[in-house]
Protein backbone atom coordinates (compact mmCIF):
# COMPACT_ATOMS: atom_id res chain seq x y z
CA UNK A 1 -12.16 13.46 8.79
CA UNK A 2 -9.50 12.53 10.94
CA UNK A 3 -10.73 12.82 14.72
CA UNK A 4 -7.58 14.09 16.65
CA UNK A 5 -7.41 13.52 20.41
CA UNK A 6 -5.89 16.07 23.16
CA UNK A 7 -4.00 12.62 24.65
CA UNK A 8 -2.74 11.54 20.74
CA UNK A 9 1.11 12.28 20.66
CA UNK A 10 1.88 15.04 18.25
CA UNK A 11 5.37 15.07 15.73
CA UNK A 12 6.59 17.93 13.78
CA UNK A 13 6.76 17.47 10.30
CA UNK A 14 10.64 17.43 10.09
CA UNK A 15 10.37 14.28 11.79
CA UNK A 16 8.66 12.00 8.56
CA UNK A 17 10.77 14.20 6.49
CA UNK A 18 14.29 13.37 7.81
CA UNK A 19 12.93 9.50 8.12
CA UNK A 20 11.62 9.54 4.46
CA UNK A 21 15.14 11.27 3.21
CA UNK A 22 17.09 8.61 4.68
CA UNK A 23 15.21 6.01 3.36
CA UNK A 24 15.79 7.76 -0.09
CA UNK A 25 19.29 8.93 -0.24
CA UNK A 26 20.70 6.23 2.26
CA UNK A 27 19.04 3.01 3.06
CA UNK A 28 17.57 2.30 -0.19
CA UNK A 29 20.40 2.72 -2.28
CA UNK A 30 22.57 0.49 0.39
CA UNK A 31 20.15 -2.59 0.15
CA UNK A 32 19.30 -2.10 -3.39
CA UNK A 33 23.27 -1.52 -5.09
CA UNK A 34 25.83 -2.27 -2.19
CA UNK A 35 23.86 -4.98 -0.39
CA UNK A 36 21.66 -6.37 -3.31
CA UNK A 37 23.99 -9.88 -3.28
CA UNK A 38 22.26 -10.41 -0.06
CA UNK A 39 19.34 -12.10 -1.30
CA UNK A 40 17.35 -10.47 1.74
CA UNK A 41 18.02 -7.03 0.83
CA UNK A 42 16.64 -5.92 -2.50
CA UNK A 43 13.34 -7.66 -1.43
CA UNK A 44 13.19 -6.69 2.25
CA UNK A 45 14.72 -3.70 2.61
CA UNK A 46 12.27 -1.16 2.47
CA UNK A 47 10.08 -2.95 5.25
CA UNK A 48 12.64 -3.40 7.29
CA UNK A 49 13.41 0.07 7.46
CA UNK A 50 9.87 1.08 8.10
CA UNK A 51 9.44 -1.61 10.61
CA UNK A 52 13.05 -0.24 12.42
CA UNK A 53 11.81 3.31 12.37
CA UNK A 54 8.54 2.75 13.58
CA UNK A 55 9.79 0.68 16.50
CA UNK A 56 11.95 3.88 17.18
CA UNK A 57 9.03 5.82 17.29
CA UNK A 58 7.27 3.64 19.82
CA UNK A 59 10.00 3.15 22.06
CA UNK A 60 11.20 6.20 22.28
CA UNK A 61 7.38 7.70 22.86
CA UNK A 62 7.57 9.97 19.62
CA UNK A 63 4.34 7.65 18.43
CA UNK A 64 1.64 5.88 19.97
CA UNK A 65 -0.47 3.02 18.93
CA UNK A 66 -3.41 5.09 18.86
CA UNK A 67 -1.35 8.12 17.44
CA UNK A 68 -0.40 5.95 14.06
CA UNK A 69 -3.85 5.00 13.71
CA UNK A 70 -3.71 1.27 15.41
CA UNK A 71 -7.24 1.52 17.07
CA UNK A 72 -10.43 -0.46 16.80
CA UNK A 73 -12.99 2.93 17.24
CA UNK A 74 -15.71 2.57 14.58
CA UNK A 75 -14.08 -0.85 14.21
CA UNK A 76 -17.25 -2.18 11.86
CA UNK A 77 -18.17 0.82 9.79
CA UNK A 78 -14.27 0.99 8.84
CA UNK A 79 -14.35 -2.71 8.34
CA UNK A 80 -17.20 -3.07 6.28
CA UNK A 81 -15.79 0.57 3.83
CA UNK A 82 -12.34 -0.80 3.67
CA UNK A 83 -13.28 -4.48 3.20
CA UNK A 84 -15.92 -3.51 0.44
CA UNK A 85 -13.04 -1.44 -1.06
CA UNK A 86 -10.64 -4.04 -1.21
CA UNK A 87 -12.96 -6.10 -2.83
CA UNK A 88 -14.39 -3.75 -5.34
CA UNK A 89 -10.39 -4.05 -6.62
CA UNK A 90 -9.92 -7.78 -6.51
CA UNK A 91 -13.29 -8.68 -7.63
CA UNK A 92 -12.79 -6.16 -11.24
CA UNK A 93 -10.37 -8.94 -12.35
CA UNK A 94 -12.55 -11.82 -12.52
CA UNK A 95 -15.34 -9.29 -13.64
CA UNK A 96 -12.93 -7.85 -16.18
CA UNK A 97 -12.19 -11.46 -17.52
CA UNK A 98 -15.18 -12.45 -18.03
CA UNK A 99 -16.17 -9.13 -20.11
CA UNK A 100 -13.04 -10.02 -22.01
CA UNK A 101 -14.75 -13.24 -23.36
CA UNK A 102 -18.14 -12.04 -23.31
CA UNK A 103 -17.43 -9.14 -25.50
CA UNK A 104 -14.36 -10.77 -27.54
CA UNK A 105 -11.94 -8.78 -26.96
CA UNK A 106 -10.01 -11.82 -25.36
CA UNK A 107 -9.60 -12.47 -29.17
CA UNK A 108 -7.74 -9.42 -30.57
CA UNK A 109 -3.76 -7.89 -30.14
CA UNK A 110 -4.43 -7.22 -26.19
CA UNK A 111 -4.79 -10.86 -24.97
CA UNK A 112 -1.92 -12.58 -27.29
CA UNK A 113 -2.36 -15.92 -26.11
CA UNK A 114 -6.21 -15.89 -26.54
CA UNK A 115 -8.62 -18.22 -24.25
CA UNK A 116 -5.43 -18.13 -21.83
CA UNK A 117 -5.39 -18.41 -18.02
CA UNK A 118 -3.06 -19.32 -15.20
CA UNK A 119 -4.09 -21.40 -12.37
CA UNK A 120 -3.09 -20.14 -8.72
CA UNK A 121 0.37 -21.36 -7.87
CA UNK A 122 0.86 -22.04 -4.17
CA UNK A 123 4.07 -20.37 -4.10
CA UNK A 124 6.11 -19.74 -1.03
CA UNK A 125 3.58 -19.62 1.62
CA UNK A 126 5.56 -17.27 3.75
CA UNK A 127 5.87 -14.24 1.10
CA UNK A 128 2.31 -14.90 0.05
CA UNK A 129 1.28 -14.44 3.46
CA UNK A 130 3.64 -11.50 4.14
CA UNK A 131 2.96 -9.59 1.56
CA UNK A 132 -0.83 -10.16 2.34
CA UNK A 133 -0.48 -8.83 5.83
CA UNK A 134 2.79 -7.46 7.07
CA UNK A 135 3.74 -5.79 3.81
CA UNK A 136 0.08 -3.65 3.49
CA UNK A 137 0.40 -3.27 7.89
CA UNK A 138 4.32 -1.65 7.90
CA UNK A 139 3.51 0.36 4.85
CA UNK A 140 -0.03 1.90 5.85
CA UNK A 141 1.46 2.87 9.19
CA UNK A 142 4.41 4.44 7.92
CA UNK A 143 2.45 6.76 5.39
CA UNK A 144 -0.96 6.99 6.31
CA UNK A 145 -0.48 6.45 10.15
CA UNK A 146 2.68 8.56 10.52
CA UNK A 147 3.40 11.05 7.54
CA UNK A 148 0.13 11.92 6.59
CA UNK A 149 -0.98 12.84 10.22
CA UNK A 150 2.22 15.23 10.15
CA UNK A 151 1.54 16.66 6.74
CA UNK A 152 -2.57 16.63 7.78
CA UNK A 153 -1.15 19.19 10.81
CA UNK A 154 0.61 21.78 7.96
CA UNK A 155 -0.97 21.27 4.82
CA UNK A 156 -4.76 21.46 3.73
CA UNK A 157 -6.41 17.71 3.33
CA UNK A 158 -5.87 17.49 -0.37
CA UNK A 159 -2.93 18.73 -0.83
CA UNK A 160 -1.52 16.59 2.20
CA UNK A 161 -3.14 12.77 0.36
CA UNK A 162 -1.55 13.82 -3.05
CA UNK A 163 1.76 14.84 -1.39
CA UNK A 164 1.43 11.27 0.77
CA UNK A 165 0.23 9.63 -2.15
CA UNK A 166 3.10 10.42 -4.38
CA UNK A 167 5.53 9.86 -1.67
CA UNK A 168 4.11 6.41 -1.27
CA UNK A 169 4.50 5.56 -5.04
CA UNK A 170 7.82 7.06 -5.01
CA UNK A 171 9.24 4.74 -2.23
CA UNK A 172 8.67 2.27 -4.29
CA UNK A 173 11.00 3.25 -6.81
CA UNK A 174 8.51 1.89 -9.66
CA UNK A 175 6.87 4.70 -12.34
CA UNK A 176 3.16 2.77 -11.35
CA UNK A 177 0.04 4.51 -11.73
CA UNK A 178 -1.14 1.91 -9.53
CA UNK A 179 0.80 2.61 -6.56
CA UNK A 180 -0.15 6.20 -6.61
CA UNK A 181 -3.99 5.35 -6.82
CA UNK A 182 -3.44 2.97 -3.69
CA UNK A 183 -1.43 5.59 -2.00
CA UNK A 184 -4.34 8.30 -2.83
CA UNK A 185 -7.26 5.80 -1.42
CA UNK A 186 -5.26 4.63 1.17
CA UNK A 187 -4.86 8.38 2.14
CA UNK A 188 -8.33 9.10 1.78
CA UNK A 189 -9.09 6.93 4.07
CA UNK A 190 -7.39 7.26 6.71
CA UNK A 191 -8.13 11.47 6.87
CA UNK A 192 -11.82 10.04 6.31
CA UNK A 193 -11.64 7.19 9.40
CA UNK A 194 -9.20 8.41 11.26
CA UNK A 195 -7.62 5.07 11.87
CA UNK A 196 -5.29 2.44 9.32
CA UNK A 197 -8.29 -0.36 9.46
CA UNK A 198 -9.75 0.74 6.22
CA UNK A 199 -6.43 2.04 4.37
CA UNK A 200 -5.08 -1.23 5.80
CA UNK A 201 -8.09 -3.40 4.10
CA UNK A 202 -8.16 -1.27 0.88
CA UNK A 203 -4.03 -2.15 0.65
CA UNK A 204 -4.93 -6.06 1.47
CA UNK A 205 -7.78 -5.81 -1.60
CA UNK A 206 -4.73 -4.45 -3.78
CA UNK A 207 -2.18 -7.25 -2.81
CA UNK A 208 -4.83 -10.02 -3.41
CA UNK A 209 -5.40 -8.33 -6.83
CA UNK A 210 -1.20 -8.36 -7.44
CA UNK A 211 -1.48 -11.84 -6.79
CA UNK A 212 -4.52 -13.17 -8.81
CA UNK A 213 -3.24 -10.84 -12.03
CA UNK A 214 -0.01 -12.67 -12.26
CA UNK A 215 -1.21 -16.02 -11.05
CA UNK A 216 -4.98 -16.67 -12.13
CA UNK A 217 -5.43 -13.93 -14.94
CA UNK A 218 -1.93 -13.39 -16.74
CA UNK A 219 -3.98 -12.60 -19.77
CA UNK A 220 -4.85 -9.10 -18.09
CA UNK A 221 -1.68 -8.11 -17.77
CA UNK A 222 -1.25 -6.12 -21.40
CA UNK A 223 -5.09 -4.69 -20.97
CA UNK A 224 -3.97 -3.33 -16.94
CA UNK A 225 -0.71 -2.55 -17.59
CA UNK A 226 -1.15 1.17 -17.47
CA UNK A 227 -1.26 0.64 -13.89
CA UNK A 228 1.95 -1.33 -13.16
């Protein structure tokens, strides 16, 4: 349960509402229609606008550090639940490929190129990296960190991680039962820690799994894709 501190800077709800409706109705339909020739737009947009808002928040002394969740307390116990998380996520893929051959499935319908596997392709370090660390860090703070803690202060806990969980999925304009699952543990999380180390971790876990599906274990792809 989240741990809430007398010196933590409180925000009224209306505040991740009016931020979340102008993401909807107004910056992601710019980037995405108006500005998607800019080839930094479609792709970037949406952290951008979390990163902007954020820095608002901050600056203006709305949000603090420790208010969004950026603190180290309990920094191993959250460490070792989010890290073990994360890796309970990447590591089903490899598991999940090997029960694939073990049991034969990798032979019928599911698996149409049978036996096959892709090999890790470097790909643009950069995005790899981003997407590894900035992408989980601007995304955890703006949902978990800052909605959630407003919704946590108006809503009962369950009710608040669906709502922030479906929200979450929702930003990302993609019908993915595996966005709302991450949103949901992500959620969990943080209302369990108190902090974005473990959400943070869990969302890393996820990325790495992204990655390895589409690079190292194509052949999963028709099996998972109820989840993407």
């Amino acid at each position: 349960m989240v741990e809430r501190d007398d010196s933590e800077i409180s925000w009224p709800l209306k505040l991740p509402l009016l931020l979340t409706a102008l993401y909807f109705l107004g910056w992601y339909p710019l980037t995405q229609i108006f500005l998607r020739d800019l080839r930094w737009a479609p792709r970037y947009g949406p952290h951008l606008y979390y990163a902007v808002s954020l820095a608002g928040l901050l600056l203006s002394g709305k949000a603090t550090l420790e208010a969004l969740g950026l603190t180290g307390r309990n920094l191993r116990q959250n460490v070792l639940l989010g890290g073990t998380c994360g890796a309970v996520v990447a590591g089903m893929l490899p598991l999940l490929d090997f029960l694939a051959d073990l049991t034969g499935l990798s032979r019928t319908e599911l698996f149409p190129v049978a036996g096959a596997r892709g090999g890790l392709e470097s790909g643009p370090a950069l995005e790899i990296a981003a997407s590894l660390t900035v992408v989980p860090l601007l995304e955890q703070t703006f949902f978990s960190g800052f909605a959630l803690r407003s919704l946590l202060e108006k809503f009962k806990p369950v009710l608040a991680i669906y709502i922030c969980a479906a929200v979450f999925a929702l930003a990302h304009f993609k019908l993915s039962l595996g966005l709302f699952l991450l949103g949901l543990g992500s959620a969990g999380l943080f209302y369990k820690t108190g902090t974005l180390v473990a959400p943070l971790l869990l969302h890393v876990g996820c990325q790495t799994a992204g990655l390895l599906l589409e690079n190292a274990y194509p052949r999963l792809v028709t099996l998972l894709g109820f989840l993407l």
